[in-house]
C-alpha atoms as a PDB file:
ATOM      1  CA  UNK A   1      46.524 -68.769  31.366  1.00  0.00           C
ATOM      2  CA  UNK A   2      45.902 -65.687  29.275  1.00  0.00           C
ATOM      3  CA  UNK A   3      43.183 -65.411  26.962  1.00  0.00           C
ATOM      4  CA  UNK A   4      42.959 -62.406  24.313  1.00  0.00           C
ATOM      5  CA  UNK A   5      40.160 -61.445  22.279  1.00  0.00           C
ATOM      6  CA  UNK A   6      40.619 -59.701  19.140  1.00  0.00           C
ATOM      7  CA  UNK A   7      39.359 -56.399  19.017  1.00  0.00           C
ATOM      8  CA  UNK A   8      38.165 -54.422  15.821  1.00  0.00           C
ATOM      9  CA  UNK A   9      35.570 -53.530  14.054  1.00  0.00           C
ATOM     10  CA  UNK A  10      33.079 -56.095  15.008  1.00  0.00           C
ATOM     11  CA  UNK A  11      30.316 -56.269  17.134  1.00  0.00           C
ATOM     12  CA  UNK A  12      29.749 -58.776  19.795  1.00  0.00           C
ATOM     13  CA  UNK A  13      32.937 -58.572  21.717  1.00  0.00           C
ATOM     14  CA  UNK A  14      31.436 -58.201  24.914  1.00  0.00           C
ATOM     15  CA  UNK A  15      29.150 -61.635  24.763  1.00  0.00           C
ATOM     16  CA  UNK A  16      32.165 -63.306  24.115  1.00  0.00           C
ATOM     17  CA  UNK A  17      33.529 -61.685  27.395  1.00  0.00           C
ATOM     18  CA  UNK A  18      30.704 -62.169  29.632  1.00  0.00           C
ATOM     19  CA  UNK A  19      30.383 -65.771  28.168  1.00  0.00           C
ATOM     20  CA  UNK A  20      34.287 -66.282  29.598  1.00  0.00           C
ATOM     21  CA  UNK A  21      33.089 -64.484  32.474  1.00  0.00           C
ATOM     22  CA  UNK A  22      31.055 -67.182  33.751  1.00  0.00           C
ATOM     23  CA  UNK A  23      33.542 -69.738  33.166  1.00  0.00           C
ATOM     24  CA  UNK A  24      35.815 -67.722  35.829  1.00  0.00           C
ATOM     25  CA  UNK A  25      38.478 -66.197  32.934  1.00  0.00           C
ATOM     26  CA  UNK A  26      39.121 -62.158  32.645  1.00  0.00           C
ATOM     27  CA  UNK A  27      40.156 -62.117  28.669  1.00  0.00           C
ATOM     28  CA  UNK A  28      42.262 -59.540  27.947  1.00  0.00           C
ATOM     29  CA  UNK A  29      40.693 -57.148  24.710  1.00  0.00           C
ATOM     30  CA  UNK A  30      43.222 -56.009  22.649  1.00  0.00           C
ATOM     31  CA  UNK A  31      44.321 -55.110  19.304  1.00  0.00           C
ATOM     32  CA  UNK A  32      47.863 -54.889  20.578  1.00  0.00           C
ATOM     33  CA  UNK A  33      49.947 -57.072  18.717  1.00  0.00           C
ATOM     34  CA  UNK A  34      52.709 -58.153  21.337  1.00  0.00           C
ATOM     35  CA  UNK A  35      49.815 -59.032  23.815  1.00  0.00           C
ATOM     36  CA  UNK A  36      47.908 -61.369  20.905  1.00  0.00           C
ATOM     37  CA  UNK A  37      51.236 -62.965  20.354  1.00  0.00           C
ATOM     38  CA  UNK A  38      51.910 -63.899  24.016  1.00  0.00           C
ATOM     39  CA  UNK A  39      48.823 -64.711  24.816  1.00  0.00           C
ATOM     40  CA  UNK A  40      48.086 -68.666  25.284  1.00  0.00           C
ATOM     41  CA  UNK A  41      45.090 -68.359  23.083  1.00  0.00           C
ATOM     42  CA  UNK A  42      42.869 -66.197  20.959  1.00  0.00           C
ATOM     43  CA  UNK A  43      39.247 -65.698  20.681  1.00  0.00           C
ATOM     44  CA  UNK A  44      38.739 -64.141  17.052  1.00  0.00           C
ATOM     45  CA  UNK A  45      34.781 -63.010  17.085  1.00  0.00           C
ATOM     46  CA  UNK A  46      32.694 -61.282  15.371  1.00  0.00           C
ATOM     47  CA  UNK A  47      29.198 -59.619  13.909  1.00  0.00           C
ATOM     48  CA  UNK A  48      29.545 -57.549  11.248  1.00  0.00           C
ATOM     49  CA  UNK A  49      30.096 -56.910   7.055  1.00  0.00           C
ATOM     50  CA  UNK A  50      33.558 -58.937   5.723  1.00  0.00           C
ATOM     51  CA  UNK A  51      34.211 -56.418   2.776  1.00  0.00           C
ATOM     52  CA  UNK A  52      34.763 -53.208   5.738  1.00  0.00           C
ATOM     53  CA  UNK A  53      35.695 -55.417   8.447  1.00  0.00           C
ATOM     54  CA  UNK A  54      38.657 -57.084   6.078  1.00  0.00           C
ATOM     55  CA  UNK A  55      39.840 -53.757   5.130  1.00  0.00           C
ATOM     56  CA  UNK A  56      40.223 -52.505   8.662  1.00  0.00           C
ATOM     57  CA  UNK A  57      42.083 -56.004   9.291  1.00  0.00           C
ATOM     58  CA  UNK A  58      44.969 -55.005   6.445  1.00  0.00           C
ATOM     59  CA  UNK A  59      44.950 -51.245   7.366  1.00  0.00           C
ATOM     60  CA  UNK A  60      45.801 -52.343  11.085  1.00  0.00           C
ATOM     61  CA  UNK A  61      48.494 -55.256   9.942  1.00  0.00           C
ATOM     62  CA  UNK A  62      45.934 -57.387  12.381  1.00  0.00           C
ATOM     63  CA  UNK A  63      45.446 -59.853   9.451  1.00  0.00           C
ATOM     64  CA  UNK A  64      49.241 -60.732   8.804  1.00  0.00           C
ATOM     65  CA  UNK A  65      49.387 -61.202  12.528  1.00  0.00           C
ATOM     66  CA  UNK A  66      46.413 -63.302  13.086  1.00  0.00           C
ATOM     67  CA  UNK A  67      47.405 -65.381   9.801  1.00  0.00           C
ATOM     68  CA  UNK A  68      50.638 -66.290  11.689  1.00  0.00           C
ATOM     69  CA  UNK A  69      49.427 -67.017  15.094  1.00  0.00           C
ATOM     70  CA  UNK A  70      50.817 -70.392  16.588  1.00  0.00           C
ATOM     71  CA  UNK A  71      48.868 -70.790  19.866  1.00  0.00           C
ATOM     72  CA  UNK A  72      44.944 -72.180  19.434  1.00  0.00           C
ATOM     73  CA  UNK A  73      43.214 -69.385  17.237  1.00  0.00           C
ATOM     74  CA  UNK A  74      39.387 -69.526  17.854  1.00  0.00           C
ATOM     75  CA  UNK A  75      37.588 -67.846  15.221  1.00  0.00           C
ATOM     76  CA  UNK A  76      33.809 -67.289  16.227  1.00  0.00           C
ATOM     77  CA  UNK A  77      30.951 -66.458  13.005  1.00  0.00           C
ATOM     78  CA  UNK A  78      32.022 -63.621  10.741  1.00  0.00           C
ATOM     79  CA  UNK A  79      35.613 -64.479  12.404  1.00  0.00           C
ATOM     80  CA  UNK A  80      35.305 -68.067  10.940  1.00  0.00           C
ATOM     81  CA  UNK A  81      34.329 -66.423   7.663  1.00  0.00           C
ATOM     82  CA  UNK A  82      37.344 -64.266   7.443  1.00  0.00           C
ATOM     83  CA  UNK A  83      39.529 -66.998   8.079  1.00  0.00           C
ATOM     84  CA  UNK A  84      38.570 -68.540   4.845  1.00  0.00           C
ATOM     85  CA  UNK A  85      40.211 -67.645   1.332  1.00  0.00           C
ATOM     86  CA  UNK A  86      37.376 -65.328  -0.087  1.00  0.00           C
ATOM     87  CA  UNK A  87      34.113 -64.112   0.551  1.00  0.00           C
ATOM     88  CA  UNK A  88      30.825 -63.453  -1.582  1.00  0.00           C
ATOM     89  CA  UNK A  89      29.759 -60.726   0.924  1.00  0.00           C
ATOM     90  CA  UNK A  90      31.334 -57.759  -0.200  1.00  0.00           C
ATOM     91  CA  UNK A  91      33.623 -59.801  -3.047  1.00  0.00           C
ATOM     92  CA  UNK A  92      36.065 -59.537  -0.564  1.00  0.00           C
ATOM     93  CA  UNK A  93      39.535 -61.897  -0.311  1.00  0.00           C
ATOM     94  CA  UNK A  94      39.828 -62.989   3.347  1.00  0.00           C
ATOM     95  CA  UNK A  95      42.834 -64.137   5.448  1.00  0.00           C
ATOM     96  CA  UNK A  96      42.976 -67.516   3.210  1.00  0.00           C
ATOM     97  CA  UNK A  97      44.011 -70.386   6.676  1.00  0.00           C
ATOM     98  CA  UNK A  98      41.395 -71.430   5.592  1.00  0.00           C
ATOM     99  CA  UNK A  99      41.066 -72.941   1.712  1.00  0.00           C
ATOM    100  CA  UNK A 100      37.763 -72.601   0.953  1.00  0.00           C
ATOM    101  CA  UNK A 101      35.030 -69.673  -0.372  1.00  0.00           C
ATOM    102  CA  UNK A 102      32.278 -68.242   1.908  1.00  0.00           C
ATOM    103  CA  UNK A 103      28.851 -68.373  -0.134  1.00  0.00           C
ATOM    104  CA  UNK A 104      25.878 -66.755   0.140  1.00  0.00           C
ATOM    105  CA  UNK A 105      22.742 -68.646   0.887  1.00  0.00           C
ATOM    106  CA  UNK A 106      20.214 -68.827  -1.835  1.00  0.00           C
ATOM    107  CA  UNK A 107      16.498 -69.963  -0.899  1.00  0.00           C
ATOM    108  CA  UNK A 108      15.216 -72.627  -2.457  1.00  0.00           C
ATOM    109  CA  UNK A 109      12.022 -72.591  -1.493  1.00  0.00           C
ATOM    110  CA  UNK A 110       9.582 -69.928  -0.200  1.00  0.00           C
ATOM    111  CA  UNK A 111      10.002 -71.044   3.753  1.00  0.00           C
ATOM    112  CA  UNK A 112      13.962 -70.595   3.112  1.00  0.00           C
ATOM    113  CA  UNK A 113      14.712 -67.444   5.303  1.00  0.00           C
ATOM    114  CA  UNK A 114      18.254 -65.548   4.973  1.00  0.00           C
ATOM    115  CA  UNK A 115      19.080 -65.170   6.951  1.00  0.00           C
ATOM    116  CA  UNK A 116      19.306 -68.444   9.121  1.00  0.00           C
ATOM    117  CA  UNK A 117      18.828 -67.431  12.332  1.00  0.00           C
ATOM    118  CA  UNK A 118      17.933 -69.327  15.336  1.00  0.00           C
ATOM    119  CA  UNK A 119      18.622 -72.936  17.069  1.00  0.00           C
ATOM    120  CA  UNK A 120      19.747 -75.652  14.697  1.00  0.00           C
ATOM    121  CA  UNK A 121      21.415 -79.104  15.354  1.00  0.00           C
ATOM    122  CA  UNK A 122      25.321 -79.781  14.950  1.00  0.00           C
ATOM    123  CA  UNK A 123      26.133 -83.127  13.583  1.00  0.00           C
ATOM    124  CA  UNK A 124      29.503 -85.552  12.539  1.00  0.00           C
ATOM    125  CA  UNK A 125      31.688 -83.482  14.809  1.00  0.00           C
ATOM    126  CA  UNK A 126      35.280 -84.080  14.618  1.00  0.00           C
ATOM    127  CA  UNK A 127      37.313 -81.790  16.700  1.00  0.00           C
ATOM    128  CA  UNK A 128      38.659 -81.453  20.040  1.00  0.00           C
ATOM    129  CA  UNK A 129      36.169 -78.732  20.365  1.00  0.00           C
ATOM    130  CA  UNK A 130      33.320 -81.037  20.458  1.00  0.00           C
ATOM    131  CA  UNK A 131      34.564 -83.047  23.419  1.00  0.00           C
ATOM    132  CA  UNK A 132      31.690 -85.022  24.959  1.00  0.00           C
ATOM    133  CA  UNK A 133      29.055 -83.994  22.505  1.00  0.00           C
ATOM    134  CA  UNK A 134      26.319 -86.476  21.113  1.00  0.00           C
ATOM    135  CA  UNK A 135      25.006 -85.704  17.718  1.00  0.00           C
ATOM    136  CA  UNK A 136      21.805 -83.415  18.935  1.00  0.00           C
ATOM    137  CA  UNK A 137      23.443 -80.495  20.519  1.00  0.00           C
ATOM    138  CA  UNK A 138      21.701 -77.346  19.140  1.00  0.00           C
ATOM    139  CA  UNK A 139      23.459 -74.120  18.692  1.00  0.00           C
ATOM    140  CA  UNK A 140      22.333 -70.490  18.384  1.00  0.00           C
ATOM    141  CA  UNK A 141      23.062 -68.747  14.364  1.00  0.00           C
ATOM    142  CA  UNK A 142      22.554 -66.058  12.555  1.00  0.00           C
ATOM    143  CA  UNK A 143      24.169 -65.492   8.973  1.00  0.00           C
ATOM    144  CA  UNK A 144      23.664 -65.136   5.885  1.00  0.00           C
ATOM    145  CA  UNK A 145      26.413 -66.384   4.081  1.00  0.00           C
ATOM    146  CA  UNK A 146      27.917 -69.940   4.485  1.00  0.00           C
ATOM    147  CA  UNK A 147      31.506 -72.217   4.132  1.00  0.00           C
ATOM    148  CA  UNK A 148      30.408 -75.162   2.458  1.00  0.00           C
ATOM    149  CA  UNK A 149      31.415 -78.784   3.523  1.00  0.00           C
ATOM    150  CA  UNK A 150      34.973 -79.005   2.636  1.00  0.00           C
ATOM    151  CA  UNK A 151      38.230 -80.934   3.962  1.00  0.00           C
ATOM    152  CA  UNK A 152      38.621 -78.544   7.358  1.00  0.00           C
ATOM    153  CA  UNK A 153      34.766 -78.917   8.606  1.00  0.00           C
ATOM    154  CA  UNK A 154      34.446 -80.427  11.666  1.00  0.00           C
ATOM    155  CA  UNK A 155      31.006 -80.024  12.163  1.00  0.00           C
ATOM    156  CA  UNK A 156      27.961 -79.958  10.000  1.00  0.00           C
ATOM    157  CA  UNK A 157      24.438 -78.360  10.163  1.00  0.00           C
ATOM    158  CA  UNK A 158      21.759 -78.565   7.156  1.00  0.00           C
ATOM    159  CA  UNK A 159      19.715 -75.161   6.451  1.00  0.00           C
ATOM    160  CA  UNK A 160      18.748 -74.926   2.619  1.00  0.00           C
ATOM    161  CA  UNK A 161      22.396 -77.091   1.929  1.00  0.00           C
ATOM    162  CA  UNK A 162      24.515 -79.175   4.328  1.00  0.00           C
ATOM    163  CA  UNK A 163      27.443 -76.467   5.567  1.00  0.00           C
ATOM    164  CA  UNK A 164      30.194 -76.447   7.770  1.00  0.00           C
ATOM    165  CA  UNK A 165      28.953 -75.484  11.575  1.00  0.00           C
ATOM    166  CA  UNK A 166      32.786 -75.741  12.659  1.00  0.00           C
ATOM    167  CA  UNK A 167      35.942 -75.554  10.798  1.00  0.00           C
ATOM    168  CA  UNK A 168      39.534 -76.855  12.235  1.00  0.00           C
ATOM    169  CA  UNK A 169      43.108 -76.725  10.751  1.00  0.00           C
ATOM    170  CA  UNK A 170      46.573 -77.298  12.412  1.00  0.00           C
ATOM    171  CA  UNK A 171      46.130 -74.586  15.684  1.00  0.00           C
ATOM    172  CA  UNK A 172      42.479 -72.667  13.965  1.00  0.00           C
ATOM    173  CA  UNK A 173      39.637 -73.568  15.337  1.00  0.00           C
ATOM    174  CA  UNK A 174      36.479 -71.702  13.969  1.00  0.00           C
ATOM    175  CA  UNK A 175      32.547 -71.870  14.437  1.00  0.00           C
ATOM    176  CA  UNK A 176      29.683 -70.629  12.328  1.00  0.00           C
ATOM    177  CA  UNK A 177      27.358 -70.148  15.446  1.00  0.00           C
ATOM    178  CA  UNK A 178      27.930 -68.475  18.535  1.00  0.00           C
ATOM    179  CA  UNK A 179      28.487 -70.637  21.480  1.00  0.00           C
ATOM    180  CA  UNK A 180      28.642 -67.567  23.716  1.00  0.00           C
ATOM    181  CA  UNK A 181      24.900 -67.601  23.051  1.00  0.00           C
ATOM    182  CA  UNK A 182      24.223 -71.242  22.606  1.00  0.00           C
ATOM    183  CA  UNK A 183      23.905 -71.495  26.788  1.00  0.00           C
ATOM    184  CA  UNK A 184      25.273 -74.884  28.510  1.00  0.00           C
ATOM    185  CA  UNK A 185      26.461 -76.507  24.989  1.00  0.00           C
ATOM    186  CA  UNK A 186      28.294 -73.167  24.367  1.00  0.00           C
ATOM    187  CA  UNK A 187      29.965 -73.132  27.487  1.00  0.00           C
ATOM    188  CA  UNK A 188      31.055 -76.437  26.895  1.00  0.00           C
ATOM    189  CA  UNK A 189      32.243 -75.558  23.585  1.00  0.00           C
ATOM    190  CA  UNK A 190      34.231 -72.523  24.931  1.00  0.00           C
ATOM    191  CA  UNK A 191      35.529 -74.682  27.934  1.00  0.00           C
ATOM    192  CA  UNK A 192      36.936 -77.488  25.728  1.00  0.00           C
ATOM    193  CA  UNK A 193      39.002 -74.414  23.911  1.00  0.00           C
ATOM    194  CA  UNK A 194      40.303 -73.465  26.881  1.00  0.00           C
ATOM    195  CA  UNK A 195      41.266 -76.773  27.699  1.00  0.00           C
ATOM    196  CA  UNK A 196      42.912 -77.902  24.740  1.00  0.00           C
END
């Protein structure tokens, strides 16, 4: 099975690898686009701004080719945030698989940090992703900005509003966290994407 990662101009790259590392797979890191379309399935990640990282997506052509991707896409943090129609960071319109706007927290009260960083729960998970899961697995975030609880969430976390942990439409699969840093639950997370 062959497993590309997306690369651009976003950090965190090589987590992702080591974390596929210790489940025994060598990922291929490319921005080539005839390896990304052969490939069985794609890790989209990402750390970084959306405004910069979208415009070196369109300069490249990488976002017309991840837009049309038919194997499982998985898109990991600022990846799931691109894969949405627009973005407050940066005022930025994103790839759009997604229908839905990517908000920017507001604190509501004085112990309200942005950003939300740290372990927090995932609950009413609904995707093949979540595979043997009970409701009290906790994840590892960090972001500022947020998809709200729409139609394609299929996970939820609470942090100043309910938001979607996990998105999933047709063959995109997307998290807000980072399960190449969430330890055993991540694995898990990334092993159930390679099994699907």
């Amino acid at each position: 099975m062959k497993i590309a990662v997306v690369k651009y101009n976003a950090g965190n790259i090589r987590s992702v690898d080591y974390a596929l590392k210790r489940l025994g797979v060598e990922a291929v890191i490319t921005a080539d686009k005839e390896e990304l379309q052969s490939a069985d399935k794609v890790i989209f990640p990402g750390v970084g701004e959306a405004e910069t990282t979208m415009n070196h997506l369109k300069a490249t052509g990488l976002d017309e080719l991840i837009r049309n991707l038919r194997q499982p896409v998985f898109g990991i943090c600022l990846g799931m945030q691109l894969m949405c129609r627009y973005s407050e960071e940066g005022g930025v319109d994103c790839l759009n698989i997604f229908d839905v706007d990517v908000k920017r927290f507001i604190p509501k009260k004085h112990e309200d940090k942005v950003p939300h960083m740290g372990w927090n729960t995932i609950g009413k998970v609904n995707s093949k992703l979540f595979e043997g899961f009970t409701e009290e697995e906790f994840v590892y975030f960090v972001h500022s900005f947020y998809v709200p609880v729409c139609d394609f969430t299929a996970a939820e976390t609470d942090y100043i509003d309910p938001f979607s942990a996990a998105l999933h439409k047709d063959n995109f699969y997307a998290t807000q966290f980072h399960p190449e840093k969430s330890g055993k639950t991540g694995e898990k997370i990334l092993q159930n994407f390679l099994d699907l």
